[in-house]
N, C-alpha and C. Protein backbone atom coordinates (compact mmCIF):
# COMPACT_ATOMS: atom_id res chain seq x y z
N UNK A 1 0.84 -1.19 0.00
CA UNK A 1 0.00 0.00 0.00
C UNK A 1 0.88 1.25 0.00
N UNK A 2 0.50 2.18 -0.93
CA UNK A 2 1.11 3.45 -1.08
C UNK A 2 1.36 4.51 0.73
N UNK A 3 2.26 4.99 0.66
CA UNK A 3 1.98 5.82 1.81
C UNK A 3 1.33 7.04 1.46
N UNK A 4 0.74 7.44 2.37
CA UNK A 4 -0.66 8.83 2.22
C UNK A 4 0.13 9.62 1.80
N UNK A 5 -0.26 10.34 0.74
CA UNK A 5 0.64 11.59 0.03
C UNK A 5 1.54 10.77 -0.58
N UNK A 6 1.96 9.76 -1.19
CA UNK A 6 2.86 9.57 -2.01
C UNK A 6 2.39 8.66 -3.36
N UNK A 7 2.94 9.50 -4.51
CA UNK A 7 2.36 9.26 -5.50
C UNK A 7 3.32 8.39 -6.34
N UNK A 8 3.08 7.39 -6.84
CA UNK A 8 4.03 6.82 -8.00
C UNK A 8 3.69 7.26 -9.04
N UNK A 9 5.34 7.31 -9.70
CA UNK A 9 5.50 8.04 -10.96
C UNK A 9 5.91 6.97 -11.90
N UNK A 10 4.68 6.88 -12.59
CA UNK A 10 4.56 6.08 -14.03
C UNK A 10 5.14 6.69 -15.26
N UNK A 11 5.76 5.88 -16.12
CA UNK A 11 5.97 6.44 -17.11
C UNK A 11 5.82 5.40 -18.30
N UNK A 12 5.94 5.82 -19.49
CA UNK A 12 5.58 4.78 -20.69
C UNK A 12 7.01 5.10 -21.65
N UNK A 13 7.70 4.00 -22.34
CA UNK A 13 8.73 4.47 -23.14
C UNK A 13 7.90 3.69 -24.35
N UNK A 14 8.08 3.87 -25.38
CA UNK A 14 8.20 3.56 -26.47
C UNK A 14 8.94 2.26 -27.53
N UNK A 15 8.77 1.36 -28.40
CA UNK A 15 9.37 0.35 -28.74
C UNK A 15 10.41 0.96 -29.09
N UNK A 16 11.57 0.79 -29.07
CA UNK A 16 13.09 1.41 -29.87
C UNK A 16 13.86 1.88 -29.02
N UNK A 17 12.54 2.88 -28.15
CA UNK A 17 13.26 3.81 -26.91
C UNK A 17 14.48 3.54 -25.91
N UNK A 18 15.96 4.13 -26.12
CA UNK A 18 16.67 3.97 -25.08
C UNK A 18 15.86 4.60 -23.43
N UNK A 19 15.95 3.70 -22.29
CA UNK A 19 15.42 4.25 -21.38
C UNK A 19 16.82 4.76 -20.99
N UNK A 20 17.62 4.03 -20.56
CA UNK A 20 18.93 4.54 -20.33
C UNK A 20 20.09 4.06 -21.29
N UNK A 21 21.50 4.63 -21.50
CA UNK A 21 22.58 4.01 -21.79
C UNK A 21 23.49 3.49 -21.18
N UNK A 22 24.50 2.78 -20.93
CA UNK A 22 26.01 2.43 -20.42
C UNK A 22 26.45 3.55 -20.17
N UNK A 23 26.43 3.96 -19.15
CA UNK A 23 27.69 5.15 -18.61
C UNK A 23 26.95 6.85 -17.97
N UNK A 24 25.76 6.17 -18.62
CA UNK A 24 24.57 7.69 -17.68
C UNK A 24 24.87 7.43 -16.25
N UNK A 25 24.56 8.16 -15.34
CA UNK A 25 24.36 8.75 -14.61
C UNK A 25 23.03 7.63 -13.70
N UNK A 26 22.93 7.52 -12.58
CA UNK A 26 21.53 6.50 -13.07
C UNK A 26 21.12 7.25 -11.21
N UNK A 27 19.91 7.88 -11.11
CA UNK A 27 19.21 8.13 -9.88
C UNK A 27 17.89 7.26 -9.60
N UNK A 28 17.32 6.58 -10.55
CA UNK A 28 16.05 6.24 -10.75
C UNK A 28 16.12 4.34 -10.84
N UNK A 29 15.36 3.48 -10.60
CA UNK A 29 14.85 1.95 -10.75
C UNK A 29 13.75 2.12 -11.86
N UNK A 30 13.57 1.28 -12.31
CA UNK A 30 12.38 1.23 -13.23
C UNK A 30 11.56 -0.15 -12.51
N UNK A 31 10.33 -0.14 -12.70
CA UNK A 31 9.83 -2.01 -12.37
C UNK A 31 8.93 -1.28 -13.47
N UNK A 32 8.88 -2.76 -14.16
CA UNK A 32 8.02 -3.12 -15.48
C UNK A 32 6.47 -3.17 -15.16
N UNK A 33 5.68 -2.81 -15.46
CA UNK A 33 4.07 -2.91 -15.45
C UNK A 33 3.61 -3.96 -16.15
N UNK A 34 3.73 -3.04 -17.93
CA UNK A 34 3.63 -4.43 -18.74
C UNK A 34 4.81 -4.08 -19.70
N UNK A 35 4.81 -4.62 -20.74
CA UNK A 35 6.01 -5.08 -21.77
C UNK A 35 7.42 -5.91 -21.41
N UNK A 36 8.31 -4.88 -22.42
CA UNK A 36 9.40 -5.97 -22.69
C UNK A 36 11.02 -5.01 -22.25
N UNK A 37 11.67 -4.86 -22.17
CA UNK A 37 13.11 -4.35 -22.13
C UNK A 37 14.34 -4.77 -22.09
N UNK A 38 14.68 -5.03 -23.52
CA UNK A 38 16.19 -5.76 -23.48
C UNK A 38 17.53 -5.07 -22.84
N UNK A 39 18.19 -5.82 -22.21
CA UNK A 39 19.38 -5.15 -21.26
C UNK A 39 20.74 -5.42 -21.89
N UNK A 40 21.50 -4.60 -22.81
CA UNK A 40 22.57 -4.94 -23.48
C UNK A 40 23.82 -3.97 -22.99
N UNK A 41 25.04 -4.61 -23.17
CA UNK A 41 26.30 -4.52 -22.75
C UNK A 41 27.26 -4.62 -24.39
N UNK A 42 28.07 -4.08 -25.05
CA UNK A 42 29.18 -3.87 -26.22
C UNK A 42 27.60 -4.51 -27.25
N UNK A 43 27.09 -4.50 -27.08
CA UNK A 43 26.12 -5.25 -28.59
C UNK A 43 25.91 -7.08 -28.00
N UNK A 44 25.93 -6.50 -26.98
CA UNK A 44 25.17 -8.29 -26.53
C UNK A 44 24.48 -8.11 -25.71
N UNK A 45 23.18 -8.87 -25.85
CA UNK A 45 22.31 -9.08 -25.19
C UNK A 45 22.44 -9.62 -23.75
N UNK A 46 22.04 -8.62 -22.28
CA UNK A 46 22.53 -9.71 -21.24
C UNK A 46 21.20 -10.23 -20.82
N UNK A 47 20.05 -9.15 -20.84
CA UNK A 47 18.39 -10.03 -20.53
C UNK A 47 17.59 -9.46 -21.05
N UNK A 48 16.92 -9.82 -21.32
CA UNK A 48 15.50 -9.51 -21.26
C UNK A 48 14.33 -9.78 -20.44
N UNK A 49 14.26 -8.67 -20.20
CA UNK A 49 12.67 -8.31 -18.58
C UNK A 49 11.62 -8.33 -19.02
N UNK A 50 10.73 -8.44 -18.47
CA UNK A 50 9.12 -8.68 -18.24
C UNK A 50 8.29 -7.66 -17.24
N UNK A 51 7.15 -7.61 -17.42
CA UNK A 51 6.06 -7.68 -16.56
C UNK A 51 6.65 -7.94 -14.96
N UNK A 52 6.62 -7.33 -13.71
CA UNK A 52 6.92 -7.72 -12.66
C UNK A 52 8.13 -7.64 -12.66
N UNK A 53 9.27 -7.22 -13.55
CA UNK A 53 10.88 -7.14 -13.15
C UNK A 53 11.74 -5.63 -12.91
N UNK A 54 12.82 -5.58 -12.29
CA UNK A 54 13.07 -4.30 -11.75
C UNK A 54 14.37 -4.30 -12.65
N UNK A 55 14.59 -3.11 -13.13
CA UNK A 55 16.05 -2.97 -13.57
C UNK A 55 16.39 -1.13 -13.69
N UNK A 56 18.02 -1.17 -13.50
CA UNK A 56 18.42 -0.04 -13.13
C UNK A 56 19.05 0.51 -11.76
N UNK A 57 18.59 -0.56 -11.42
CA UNK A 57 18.80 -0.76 -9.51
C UNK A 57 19.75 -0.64 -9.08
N UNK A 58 21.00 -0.85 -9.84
CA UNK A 58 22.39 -1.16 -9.39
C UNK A 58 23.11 0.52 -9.12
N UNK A 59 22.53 1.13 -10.36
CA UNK A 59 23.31 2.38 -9.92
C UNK A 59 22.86 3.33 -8.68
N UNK A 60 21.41 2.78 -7.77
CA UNK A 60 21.08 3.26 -6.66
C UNK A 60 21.92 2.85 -5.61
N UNK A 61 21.95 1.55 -5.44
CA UNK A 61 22.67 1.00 -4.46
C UNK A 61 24.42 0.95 -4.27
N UNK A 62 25.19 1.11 -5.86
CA UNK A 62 26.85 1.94 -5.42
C UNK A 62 26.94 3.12 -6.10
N UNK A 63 25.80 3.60 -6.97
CA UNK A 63 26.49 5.69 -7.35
C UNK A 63 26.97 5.67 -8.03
N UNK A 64 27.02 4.18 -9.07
CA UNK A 64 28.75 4.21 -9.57
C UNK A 64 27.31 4.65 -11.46
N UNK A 65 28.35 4.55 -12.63
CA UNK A 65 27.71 4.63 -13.87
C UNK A 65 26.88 3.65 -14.10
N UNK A 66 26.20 3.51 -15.15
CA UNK A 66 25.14 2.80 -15.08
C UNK A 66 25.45 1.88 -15.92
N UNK A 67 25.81 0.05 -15.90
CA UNK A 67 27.02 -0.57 -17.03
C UNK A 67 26.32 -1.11 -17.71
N UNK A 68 25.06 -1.03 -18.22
CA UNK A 68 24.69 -1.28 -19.47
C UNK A 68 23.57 -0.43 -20.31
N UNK A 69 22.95 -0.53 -21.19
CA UNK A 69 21.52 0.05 -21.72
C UNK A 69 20.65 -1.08 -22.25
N UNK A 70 19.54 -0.09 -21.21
CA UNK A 70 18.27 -0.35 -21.53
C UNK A 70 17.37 0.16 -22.52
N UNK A 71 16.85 -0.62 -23.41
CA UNK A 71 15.93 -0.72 -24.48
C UNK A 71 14.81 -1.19 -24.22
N UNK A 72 13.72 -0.54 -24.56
CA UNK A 72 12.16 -1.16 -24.60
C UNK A 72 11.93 -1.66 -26.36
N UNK A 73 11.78 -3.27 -25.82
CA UNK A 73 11.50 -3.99 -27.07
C UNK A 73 10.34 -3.65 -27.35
N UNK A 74 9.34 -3.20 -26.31
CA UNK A 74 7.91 -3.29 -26.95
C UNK A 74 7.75 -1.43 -25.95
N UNK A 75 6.17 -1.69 -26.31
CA UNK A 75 5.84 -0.01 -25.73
C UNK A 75 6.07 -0.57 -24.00
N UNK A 76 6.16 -0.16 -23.66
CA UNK A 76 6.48 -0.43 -21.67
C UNK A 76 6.04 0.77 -21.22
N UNK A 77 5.14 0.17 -20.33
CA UNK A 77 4.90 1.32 -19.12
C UNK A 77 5.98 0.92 -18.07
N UNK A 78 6.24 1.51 -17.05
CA UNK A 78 7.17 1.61 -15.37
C UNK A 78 5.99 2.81 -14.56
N UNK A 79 6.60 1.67 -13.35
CA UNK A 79 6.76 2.74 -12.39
C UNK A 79 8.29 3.13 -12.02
N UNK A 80 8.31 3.86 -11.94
CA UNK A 80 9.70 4.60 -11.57
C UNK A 80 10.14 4.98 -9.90
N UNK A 81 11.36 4.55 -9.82
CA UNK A 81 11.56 4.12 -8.13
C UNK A 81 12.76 5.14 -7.71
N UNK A 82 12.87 6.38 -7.30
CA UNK A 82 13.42 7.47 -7.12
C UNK A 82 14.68 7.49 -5.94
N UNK A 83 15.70 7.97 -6.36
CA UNK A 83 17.01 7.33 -5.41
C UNK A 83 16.64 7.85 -3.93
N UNK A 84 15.82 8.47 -3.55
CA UNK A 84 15.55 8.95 -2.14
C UNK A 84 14.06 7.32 -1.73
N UNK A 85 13.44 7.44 -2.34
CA UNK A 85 12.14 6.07 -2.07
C UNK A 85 13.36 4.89 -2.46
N UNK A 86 14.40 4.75 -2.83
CA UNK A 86 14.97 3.55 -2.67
C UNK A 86 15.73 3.41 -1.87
N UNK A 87 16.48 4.58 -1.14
CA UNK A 87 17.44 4.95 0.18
C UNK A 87 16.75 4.14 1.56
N UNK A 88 15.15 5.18 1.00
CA UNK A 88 14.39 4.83 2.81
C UNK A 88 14.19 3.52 2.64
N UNK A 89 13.83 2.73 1.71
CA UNK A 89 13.50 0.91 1.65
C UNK A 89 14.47 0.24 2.23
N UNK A 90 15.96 0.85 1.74
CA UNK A 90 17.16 0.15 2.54
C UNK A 90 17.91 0.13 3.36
N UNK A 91 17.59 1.67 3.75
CA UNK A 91 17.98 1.48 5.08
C UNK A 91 16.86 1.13 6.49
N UNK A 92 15.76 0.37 5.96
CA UNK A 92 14.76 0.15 7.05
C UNK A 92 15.05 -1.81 6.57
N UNK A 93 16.19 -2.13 6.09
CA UNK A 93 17.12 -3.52 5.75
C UNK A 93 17.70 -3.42 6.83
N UNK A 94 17.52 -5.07 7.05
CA UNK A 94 18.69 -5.76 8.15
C UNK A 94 20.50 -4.97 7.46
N UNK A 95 21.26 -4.61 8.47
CA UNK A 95 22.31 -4.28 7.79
C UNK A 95 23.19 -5.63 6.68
N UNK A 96 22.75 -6.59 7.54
CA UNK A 96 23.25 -7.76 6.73
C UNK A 96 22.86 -7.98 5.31
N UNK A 97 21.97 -7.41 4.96
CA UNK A 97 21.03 -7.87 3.42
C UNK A 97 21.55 -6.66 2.53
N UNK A 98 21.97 -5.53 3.60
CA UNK A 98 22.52 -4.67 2.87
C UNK A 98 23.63 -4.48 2.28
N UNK A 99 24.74 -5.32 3.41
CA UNK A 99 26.03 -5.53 2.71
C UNK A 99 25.87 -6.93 1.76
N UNK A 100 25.11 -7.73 1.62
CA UNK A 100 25.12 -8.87 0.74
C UNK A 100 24.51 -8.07 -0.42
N UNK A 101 24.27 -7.44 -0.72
CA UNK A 101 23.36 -6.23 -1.86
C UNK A 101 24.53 -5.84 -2.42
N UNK A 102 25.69 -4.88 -1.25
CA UNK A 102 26.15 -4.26 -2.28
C UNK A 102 27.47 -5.08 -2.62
N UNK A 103 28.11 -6.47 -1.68
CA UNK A 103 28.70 -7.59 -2.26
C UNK A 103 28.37 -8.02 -3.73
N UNK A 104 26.51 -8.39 -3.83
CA UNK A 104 26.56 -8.81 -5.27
C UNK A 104 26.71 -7.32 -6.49
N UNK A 105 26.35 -6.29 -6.19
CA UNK A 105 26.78 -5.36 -7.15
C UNK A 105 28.19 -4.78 -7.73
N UNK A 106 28.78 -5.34 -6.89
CA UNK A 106 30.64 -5.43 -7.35
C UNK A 106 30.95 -6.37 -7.93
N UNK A 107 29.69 -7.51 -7.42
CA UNK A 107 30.46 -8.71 -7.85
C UNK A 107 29.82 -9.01 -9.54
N UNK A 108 28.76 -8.64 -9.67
CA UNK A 108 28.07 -8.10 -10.95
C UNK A 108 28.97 -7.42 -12.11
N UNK A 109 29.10 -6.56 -11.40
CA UNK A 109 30.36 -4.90 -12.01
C UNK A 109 31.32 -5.67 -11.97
N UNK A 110 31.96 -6.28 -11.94
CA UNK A 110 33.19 -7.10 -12.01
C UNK A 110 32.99 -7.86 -13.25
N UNK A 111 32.06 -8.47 -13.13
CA UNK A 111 31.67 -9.80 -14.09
C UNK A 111 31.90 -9.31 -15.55
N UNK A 112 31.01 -7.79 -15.35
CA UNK A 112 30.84 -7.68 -16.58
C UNK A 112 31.46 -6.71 -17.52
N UNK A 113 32.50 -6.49 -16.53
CA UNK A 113 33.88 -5.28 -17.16
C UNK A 113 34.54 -6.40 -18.12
């Protein structure tokens, strides 16, 4: 359930649409509503998301650039998850879940340098 006064911010991209690139800047999560969004790295495909999946997340949790781009294969709506509404979610985290969080995001960023 939403908290009173707080509004989610939906947005819709377009089939083709870069939502983000490799190396922006990244303040924001996306979670998928409906459609599709392929996640590519040098011209390879690393996933493709769905309905119910979150991506973008990584550059909330280390600050660092954002290491791949996102493409909407199809029209996609999001809700959009704002680096302050993703701060308060984690730090109301066991500290433990938090350092295993940002363990796998190095260990991610590693993988895929």
């Amino acid at each position: 359930m939403a908290e009173k006064g707080k509004v989610l911010e939906r947005k819709v991209f377009y089939a083709g649409v870069k939502v983000f690139k490799e190396g922006d800047s990244g303040d924001r999560a996306y979670l998928i509503q409906d459609g599709q969004v392929e996640i590519t790295k040098n011209g390879l495909v690393l996933a493709t998301l769905g309905k119910g999946e979150l991506f973008g997340e990584m550059a909330l949790v280390d600050d660092q650039p954002r290491m791949a781009t996102a493409t909407a294969l199809t029209d996609v709506s999001v809700v959009i998850i704002g680096r302050d509404s993703f701060r308060e979610k984690l730090a109301k985290a066991d500290p433990f879940i938090r350092g295993l969080l940002n363990i796998f995001v190095r260990n991610i960023r590693n993988l895929t340098r």
